[in-house]
N, C-alpha and C. Protein backbone atom coordinates (compact mmCIF):
# COMPACT_ATOMS: atom_id res chain seq x y z
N UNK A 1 219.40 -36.40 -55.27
CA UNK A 1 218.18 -35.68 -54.95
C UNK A 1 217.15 -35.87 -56.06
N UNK A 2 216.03 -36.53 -55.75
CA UNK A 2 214.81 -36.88 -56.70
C UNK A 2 214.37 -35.22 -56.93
N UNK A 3 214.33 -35.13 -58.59
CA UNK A 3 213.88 -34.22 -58.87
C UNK A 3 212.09 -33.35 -58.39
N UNK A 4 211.44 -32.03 -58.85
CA UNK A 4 210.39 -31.90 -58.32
C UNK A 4 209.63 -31.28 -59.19
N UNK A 5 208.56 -30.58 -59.03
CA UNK A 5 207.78 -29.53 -60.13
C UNK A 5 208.78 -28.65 -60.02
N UNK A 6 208.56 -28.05 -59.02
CA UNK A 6 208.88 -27.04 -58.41
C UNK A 6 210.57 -26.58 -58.99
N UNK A 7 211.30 -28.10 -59.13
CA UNK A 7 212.60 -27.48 -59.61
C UNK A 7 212.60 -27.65 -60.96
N UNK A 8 211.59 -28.18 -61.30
CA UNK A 8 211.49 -27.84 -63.31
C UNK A 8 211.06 -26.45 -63.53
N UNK A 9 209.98 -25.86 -62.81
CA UNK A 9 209.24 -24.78 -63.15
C UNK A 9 210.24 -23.82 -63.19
N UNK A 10 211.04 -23.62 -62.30
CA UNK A 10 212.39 -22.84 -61.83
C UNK A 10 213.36 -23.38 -63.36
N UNK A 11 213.51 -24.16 -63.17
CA UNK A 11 214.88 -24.63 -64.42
C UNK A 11 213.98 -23.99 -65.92
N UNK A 12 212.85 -23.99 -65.78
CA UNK A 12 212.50 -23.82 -67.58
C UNK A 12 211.86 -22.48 -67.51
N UNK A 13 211.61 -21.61 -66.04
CA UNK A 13 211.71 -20.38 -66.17
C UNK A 13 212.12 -19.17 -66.91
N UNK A 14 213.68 -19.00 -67.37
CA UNK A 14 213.93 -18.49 -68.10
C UNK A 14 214.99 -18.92 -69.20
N UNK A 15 214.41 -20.31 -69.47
CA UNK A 15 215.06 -21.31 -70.34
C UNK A 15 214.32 -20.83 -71.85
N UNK A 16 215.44 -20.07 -72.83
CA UNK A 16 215.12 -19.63 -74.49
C UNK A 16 215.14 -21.19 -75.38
N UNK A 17 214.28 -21.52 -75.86
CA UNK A 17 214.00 -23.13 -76.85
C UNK A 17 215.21 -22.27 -77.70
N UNK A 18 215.81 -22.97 -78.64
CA UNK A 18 216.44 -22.95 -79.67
C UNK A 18 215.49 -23.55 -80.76
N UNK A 19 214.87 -23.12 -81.78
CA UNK A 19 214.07 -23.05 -82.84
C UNK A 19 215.22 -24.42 -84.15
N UNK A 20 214.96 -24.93 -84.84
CA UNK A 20 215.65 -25.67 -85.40
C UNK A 20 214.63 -25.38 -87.14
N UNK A 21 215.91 -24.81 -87.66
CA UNK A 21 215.23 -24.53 -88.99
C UNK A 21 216.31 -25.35 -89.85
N UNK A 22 215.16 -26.23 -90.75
CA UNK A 22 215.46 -27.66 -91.94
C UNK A 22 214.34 -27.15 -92.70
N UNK A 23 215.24 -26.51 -94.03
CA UNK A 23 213.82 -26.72 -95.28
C UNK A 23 213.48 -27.80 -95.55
N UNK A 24 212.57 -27.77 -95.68
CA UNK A 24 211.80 -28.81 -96.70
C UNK A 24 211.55 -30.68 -95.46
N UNK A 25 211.26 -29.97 -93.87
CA UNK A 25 211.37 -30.64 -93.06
C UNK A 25 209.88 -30.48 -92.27
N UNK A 26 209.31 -31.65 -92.43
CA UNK A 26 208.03 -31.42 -92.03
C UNK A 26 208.08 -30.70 -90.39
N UNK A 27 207.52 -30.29 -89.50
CA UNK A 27 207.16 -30.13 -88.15
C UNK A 27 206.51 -31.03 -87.77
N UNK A 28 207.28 -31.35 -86.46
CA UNK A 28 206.04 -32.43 -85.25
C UNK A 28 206.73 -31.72 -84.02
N UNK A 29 205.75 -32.40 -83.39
CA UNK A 29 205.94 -32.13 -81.63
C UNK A 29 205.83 -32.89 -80.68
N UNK A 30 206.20 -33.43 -79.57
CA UNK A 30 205.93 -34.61 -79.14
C UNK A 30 205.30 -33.59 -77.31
N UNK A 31 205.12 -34.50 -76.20
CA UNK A 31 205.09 -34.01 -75.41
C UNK A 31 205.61 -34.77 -73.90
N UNK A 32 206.41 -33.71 -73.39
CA UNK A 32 206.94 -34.32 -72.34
C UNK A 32 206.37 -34.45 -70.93
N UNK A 33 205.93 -35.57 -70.59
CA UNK A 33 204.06 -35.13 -69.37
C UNK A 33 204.77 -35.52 -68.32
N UNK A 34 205.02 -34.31 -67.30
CA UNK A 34 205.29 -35.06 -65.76
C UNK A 34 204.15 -35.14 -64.95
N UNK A 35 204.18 -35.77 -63.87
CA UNK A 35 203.44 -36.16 -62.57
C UNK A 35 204.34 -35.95 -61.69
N UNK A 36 203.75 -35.67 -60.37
CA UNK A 36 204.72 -35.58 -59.63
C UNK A 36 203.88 -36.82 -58.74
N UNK A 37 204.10 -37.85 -58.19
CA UNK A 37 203.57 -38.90 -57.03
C UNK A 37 204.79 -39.56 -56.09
N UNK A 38 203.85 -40.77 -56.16
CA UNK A 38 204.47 -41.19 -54.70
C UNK A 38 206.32 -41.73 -55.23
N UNK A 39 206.29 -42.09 -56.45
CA UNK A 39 207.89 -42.65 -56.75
C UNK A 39 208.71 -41.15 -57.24
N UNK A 40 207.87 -40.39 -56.84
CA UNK A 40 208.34 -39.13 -57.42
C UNK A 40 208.11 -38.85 -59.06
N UNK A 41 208.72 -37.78 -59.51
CA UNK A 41 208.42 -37.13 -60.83
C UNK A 41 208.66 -38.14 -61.54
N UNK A 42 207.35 -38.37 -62.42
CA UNK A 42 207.39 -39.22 -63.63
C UNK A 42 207.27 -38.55 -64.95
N UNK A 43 207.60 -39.74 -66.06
CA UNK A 43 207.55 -39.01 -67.32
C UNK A 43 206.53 -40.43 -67.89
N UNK A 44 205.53 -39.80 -68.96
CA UNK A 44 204.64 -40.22 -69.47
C UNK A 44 205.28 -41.00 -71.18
N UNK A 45 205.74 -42.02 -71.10
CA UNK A 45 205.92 -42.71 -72.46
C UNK A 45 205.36 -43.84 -73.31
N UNK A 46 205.52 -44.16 -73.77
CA UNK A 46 204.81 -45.19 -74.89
C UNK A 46 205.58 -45.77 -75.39
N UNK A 47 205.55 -47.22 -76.14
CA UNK A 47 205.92 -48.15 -76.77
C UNK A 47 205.55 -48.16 -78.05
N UNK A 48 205.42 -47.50 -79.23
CA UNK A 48 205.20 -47.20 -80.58
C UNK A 48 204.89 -48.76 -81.05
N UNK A 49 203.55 -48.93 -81.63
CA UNK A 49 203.21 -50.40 -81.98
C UNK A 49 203.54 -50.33 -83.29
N UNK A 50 204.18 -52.09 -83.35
CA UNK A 50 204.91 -52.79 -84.02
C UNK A 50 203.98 -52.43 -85.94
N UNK A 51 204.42 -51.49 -86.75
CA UNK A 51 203.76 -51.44 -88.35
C UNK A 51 205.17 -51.13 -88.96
N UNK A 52 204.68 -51.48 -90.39
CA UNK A 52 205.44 -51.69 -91.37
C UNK A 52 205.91 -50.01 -92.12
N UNK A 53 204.99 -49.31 -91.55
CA UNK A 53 205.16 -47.95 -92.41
C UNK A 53 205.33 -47.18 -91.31
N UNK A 54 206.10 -47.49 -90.09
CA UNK A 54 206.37 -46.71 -89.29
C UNK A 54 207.68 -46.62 -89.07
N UNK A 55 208.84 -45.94 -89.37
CA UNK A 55 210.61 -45.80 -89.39
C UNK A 55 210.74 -45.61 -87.81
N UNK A 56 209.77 -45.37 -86.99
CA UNK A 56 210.17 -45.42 -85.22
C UNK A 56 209.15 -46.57 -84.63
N UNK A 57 208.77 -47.39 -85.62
CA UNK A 57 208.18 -48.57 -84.89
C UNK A 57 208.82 -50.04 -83.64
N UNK A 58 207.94 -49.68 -82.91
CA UNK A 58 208.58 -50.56 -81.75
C UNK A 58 209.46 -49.81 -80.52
N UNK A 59 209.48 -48.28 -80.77
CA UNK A 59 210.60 -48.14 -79.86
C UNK A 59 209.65 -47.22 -78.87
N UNK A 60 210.48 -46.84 -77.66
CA UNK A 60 210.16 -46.15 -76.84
C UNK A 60 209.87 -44.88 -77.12
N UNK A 61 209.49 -43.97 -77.05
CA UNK A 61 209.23 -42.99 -77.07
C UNK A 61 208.09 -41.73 -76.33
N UNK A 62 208.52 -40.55 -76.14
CA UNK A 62 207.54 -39.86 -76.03
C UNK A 62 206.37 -39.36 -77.05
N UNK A 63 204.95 -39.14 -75.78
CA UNK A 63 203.82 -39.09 -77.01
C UNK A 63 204.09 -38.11 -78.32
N UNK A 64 203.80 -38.30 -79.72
CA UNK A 64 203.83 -37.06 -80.20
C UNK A 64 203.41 -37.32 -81.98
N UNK A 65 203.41 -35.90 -82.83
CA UNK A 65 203.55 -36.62 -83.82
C UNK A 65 203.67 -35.40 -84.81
N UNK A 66 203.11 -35.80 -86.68
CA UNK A 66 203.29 -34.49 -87.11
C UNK A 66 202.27 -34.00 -87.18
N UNK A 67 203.13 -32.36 -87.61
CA UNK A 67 201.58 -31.58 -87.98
C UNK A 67 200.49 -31.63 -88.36
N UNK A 68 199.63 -31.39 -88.43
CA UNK A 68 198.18 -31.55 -89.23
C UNK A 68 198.05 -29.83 -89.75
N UNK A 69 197.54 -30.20 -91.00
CA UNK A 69 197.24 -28.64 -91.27
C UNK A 69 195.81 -28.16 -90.65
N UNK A 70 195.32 -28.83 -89.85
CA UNK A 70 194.16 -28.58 -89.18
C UNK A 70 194.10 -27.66 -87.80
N UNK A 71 195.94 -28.18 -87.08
CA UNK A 71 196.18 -27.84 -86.31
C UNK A 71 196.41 -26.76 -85.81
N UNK A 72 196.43 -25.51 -85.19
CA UNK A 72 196.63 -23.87 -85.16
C UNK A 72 197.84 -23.86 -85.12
N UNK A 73 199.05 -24.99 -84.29
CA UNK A 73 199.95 -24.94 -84.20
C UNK A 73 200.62 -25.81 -83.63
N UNK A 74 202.17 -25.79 -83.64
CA UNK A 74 202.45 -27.14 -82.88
C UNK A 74 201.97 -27.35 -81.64
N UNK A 75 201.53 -26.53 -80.71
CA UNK A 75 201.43 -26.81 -79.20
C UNK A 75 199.67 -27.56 -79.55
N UNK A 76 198.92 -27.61 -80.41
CA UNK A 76 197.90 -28.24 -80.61
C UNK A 76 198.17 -29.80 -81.17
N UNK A 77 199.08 -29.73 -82.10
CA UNK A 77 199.87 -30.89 -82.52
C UNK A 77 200.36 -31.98 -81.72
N UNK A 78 200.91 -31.30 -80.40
CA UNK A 78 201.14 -32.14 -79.01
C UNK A 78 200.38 -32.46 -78.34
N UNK A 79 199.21 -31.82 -78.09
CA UNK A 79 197.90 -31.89 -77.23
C UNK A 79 197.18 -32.77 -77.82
N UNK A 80 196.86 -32.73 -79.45
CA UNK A 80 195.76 -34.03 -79.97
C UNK A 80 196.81 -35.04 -80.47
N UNK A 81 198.02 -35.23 -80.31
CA UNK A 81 198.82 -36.35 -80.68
C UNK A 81 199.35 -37.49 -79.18
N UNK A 82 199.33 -36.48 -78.54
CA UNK A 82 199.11 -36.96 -76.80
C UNK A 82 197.62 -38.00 -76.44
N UNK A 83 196.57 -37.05 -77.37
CA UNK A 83 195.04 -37.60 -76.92
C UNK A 83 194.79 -39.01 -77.70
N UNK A 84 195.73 -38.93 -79.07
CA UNK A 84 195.16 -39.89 -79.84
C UNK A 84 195.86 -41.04 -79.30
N UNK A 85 197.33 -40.85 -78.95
CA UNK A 85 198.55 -42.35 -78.65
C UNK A 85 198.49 -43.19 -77.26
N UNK A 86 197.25 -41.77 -76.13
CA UNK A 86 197.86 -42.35 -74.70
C UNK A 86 196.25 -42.20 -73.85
N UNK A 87 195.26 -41.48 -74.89
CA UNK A 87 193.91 -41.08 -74.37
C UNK A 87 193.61 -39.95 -73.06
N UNK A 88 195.25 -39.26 -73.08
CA UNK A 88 195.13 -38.29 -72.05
C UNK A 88 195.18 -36.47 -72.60
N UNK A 89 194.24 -36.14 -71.96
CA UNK A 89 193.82 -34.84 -72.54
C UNK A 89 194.91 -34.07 -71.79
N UNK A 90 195.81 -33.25 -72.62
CA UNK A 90 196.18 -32.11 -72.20
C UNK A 90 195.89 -30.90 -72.34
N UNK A 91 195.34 -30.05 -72.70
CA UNK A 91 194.07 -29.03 -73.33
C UNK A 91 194.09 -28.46 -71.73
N UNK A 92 194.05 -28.56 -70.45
CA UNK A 92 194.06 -27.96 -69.15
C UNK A 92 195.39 -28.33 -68.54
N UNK A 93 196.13 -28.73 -68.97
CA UNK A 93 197.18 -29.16 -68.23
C UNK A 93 198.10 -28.00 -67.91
N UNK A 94 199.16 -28.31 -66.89
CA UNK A 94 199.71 -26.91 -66.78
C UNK A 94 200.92 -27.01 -67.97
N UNK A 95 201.27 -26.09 -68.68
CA UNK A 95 202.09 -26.19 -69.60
C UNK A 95 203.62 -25.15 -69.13
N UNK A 96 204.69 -25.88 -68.75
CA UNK A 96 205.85 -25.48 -67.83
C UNK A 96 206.88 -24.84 -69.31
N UNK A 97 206.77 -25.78 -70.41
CA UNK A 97 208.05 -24.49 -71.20
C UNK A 97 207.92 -25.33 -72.37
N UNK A 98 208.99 -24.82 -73.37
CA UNK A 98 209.58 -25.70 -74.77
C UNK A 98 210.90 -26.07 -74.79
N UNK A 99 210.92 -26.90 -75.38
CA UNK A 99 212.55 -27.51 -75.03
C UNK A 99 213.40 -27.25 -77.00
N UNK A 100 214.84 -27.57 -76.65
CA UNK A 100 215.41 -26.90 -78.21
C UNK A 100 214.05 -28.39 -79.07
N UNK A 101 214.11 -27.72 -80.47
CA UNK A 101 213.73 -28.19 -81.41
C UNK A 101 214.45 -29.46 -81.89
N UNK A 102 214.66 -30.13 -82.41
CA UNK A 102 215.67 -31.21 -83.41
C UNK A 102 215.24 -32.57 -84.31
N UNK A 103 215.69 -32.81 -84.45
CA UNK A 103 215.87 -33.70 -85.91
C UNK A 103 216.19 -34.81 -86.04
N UNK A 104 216.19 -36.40 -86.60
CA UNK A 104 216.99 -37.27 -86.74
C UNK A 104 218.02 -37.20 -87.16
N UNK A 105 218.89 -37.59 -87.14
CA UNK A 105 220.35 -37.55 -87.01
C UNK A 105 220.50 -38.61 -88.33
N UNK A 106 219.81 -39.85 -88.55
CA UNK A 106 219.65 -40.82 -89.35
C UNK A 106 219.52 -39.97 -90.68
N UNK A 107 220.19 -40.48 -91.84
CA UNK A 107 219.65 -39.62 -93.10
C UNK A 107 218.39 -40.63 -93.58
N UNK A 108 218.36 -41.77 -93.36
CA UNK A 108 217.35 -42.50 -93.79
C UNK A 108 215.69 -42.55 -93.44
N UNK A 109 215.76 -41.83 -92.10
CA UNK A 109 214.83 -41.30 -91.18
C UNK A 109 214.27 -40.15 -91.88
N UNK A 110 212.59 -40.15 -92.00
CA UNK A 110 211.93 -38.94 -92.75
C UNK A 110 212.73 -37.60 -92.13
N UNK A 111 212.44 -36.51 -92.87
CA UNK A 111 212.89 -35.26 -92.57
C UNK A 111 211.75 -34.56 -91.91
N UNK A 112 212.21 -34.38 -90.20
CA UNK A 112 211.03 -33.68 -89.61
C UNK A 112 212.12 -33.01 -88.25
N UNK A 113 211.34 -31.74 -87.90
CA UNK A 113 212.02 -31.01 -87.20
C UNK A 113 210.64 -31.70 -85.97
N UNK A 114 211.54 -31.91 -84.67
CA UNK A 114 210.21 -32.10 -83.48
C UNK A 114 210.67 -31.22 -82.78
N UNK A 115 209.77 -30.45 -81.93
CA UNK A 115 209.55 -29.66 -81.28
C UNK A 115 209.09 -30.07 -79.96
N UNK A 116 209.97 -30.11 -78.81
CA UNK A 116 209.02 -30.74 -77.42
C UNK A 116 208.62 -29.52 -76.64
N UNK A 117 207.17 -30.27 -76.05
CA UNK A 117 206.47 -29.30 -74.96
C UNK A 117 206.01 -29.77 -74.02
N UNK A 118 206.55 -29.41 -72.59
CA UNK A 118 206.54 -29.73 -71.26
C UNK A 118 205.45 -29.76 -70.57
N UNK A 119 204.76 -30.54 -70.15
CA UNK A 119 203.24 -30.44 -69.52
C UNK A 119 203.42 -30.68 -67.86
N UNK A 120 202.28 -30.16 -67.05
CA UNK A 120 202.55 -30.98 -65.76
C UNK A 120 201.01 -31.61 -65.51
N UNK A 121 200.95 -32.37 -65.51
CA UNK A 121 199.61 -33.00 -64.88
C UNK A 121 199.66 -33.07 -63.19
N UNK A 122 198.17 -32.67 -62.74
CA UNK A 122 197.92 -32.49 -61.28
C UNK A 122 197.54 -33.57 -60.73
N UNK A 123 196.88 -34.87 -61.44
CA UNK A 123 196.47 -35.91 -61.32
C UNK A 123 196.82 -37.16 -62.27
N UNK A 124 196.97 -38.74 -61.79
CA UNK A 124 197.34 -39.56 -62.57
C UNK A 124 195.98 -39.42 -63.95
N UNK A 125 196.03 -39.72 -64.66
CA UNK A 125 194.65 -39.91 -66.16
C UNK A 125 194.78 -41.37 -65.99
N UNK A 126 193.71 -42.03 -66.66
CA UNK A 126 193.22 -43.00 -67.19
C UNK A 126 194.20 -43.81 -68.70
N UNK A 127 194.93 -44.37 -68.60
CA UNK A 127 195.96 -44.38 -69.83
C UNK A 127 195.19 -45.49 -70.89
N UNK A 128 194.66 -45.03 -72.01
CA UNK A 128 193.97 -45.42 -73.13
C UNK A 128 195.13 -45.91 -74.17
N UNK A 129 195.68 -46.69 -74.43
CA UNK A 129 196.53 -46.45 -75.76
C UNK A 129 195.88 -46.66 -77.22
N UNK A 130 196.57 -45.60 -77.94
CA UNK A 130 195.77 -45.41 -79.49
C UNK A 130 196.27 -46.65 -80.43
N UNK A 131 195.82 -46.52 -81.90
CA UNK A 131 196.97 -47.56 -81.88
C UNK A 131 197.49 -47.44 -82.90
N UNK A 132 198.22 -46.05 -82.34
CA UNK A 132 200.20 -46.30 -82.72
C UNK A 132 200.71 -46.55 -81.28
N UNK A 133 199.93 -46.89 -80.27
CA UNK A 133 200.86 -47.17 -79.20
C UNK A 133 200.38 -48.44 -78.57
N UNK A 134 201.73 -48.73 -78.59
CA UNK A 134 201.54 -50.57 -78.11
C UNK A 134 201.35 -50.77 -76.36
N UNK A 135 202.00 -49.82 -75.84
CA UNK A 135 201.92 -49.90 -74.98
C UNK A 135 202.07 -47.89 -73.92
N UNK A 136 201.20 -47.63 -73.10
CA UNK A 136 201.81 -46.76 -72.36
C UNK A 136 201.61 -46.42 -70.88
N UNK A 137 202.87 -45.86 -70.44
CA UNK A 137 203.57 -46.15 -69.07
C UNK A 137 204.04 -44.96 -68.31
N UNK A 138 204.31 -44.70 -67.31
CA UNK A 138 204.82 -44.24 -66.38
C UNK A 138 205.93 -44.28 -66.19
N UNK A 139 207.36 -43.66 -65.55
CA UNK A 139 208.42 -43.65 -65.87
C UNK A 139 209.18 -42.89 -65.19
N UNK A 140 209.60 -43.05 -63.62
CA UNK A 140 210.24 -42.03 -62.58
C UNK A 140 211.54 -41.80 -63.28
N UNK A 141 211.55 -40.27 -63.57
CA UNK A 141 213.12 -39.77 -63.85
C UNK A 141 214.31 -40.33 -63.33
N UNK A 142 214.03 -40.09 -61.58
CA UNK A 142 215.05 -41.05 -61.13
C UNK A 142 216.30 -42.03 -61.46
N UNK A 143 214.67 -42.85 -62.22
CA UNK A 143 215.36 -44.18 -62.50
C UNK A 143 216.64 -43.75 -63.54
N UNK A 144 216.38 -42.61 -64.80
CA UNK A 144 217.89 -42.72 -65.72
C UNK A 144 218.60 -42.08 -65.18
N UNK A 145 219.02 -41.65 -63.83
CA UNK A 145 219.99 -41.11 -63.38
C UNK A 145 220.70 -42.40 -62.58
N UNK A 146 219.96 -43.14 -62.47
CA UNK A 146 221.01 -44.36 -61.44
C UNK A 146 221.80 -45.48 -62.82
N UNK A 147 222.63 -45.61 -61.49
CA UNK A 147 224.22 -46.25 -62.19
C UNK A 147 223.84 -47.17 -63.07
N UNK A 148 224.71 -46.94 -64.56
CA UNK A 148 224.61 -48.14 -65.31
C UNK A 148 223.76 -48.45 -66.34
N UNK A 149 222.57 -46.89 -66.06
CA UNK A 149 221.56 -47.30 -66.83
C UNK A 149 221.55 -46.34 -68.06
N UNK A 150 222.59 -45.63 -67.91
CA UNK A 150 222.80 -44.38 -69.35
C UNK A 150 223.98 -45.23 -69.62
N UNK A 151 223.95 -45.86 -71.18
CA UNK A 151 224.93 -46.69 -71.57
C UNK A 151 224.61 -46.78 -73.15
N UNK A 152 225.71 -46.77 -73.71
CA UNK A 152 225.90 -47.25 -75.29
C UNK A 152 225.02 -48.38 -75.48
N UNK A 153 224.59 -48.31 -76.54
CA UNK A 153 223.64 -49.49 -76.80
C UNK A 153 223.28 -49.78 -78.36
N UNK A 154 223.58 -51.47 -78.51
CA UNK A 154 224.09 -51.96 -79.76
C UNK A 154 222.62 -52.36 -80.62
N UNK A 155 222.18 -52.10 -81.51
CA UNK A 155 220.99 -52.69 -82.05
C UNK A 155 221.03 -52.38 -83.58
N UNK A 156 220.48 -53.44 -84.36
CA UNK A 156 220.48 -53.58 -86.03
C UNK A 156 219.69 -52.28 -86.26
N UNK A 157 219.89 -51.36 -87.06
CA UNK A 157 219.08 -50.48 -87.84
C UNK A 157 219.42 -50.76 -89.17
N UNK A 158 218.30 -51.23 -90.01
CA UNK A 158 218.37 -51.57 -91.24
C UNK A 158 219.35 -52.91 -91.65
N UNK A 159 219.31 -53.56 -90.44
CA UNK A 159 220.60 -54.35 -90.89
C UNK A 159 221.59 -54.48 -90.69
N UNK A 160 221.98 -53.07 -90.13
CA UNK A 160 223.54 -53.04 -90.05
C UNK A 160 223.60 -52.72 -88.37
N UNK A 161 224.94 -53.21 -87.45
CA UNK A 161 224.63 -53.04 -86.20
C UNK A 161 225.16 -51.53 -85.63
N UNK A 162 224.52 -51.02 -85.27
CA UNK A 162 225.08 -49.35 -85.01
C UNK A 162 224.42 -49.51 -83.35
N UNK A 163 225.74 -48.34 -82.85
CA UNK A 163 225.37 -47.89 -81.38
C UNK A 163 224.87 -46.66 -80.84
N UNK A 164 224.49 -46.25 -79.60
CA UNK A 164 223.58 -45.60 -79.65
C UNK A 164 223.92 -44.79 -78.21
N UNK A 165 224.26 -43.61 -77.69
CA UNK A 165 224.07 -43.66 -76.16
C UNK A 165 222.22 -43.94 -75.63
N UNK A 166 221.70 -44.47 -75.08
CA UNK A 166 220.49 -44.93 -74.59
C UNK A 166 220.43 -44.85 -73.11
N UNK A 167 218.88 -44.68 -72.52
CA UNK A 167 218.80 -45.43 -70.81
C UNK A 167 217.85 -46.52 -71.12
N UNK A 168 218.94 -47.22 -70.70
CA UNK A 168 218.29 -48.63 -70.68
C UNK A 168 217.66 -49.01 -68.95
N UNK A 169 216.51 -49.26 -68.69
CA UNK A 169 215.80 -49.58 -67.56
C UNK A 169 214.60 -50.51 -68.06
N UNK A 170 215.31 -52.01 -67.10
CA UNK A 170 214.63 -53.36 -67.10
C UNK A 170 214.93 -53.47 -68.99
N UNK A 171 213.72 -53.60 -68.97
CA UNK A 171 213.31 -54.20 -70.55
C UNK A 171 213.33 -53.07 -71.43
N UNK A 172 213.25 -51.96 -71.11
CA UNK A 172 212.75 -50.58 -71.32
C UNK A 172 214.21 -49.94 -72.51
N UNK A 173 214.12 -49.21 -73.53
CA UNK A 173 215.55 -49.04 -73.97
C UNK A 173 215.29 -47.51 -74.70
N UNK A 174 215.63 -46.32 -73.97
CA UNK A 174 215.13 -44.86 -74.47
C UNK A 174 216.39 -44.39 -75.52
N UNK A 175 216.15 -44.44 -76.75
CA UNK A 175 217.39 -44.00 -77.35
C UNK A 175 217.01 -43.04 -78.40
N UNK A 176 217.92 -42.43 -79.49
CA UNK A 176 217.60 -41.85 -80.41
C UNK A 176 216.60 -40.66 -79.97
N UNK A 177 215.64 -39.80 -80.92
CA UNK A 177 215.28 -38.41 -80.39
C UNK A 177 214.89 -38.19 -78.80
N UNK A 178 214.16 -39.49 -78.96
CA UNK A 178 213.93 -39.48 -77.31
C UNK A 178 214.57 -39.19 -75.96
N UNK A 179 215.92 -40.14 -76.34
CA UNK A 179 217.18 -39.94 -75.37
C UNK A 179 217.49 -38.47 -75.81
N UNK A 180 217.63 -37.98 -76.95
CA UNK A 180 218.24 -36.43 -77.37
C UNK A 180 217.30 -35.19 -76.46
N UNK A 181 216.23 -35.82 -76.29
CA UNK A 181 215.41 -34.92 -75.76
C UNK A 181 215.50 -34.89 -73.96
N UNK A 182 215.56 -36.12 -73.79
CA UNK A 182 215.77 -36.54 -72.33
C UNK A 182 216.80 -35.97 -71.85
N UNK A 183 217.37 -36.36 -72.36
CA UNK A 183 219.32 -35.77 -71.48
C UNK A 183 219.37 -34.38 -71.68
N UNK A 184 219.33 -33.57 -72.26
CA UNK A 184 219.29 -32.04 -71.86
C UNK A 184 218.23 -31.34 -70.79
N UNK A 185 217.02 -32.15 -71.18
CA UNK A 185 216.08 -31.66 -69.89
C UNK A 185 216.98 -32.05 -68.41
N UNK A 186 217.16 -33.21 -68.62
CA UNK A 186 217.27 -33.97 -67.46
C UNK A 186 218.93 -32.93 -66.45
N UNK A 187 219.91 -32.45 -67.57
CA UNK A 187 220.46 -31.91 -67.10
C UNK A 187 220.11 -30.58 -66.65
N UNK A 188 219.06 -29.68 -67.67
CA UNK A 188 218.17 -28.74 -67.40
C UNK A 188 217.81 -28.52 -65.73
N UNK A 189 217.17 -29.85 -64.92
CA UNK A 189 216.47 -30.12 -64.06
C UNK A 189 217.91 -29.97 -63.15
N UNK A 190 218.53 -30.96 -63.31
CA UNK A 190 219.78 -30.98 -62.30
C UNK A 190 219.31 -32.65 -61.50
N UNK A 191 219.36 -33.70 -62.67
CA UNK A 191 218.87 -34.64 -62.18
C UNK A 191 220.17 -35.65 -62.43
């Protein structure tokens, strides 16, 4: 059964975030943007462009980033880190819940707690990419629930070859916070 709004709004209803407290761990937030259309509920991601001072460069991911002390708070943090990576305003969007908080798992990976926040858009946007984003896309849930495509997955970090559970779709490879964030919603949903 292709997931809906309607059964997220319900699933994150009276869903409590779990808060994730790391001293001395910066805050970010990323944001998780559905659509609902014709392939059914999509998720809004990006391709993080290829730099040298970026430790998540090149990979898939959802929009997001860190704090700014400019920012009132993280849910602003998601909204102008969304505007800057993908050129889509969330500032009116409907905003459905927060998901648990968490962390890289990597010790080599900066120390930052991310915080995700669930958006629903009523209409497709215009997709601008900023440029930390190499590329950004559209992405029916669907698709990581079919066979074969939630799988261990082998790739060099730093050199050394380490594995990963990931959804891999086509060329596409969602792993690390992203996947951490994905798979609890996704079970959240009942997808």
């Amino acid at each position: 059964m292709k997931p809906t709004l309607a059964a997220v709004r319900f699933a994150l209803q009276d869903f409590r975030a779990k808060p994730e407290a790391a001293p001395g761990a910066s805050p970010a937030a990323v944001a998780l943007i559905l659509l609902e259309g014709p392939r059914g509920l999509e998720t809004l991601l990006i391709r993080r462009a290829e730099r040298a001072d970026d430790p998540w460069s090149g990979q898939v991911a959802l929009p997001g980033g860190r704090y700014d002390p400019a920012d009132a708070d993280l849910l602003v943090t998601a909204i102008r880190e969304t505007r800057e990576e993908t050129g889509v305003d969330l500032s009116a969007a409907e905003r459905l819940g927060v998901l648990d908080d968490l962390y890289p798992r990597t010790p080599t990976l900066p120390a930052v707690v991310v915080r995700p926040f669930v958006f629903a858009l009523a209409s497709r946007p215009t997709l601008v990419p900023g440029v930390e984003a190499a590329r950004v896309f559209w992405l029916p849930l669907d698709r990581l629930s079919q066979r074969g495509v939630r799988r261990d997955f082998t790739l060099p970090v730093r050199g050394v070859e380490r594995t990963f559970p990931a959804y891999v779709v086509d060329e596409i490879v969602i792993w690390g916070m992203t996947e951490r964030i994905l798979t609890p919603f996704l079970k959240l949903i009942s997808v």
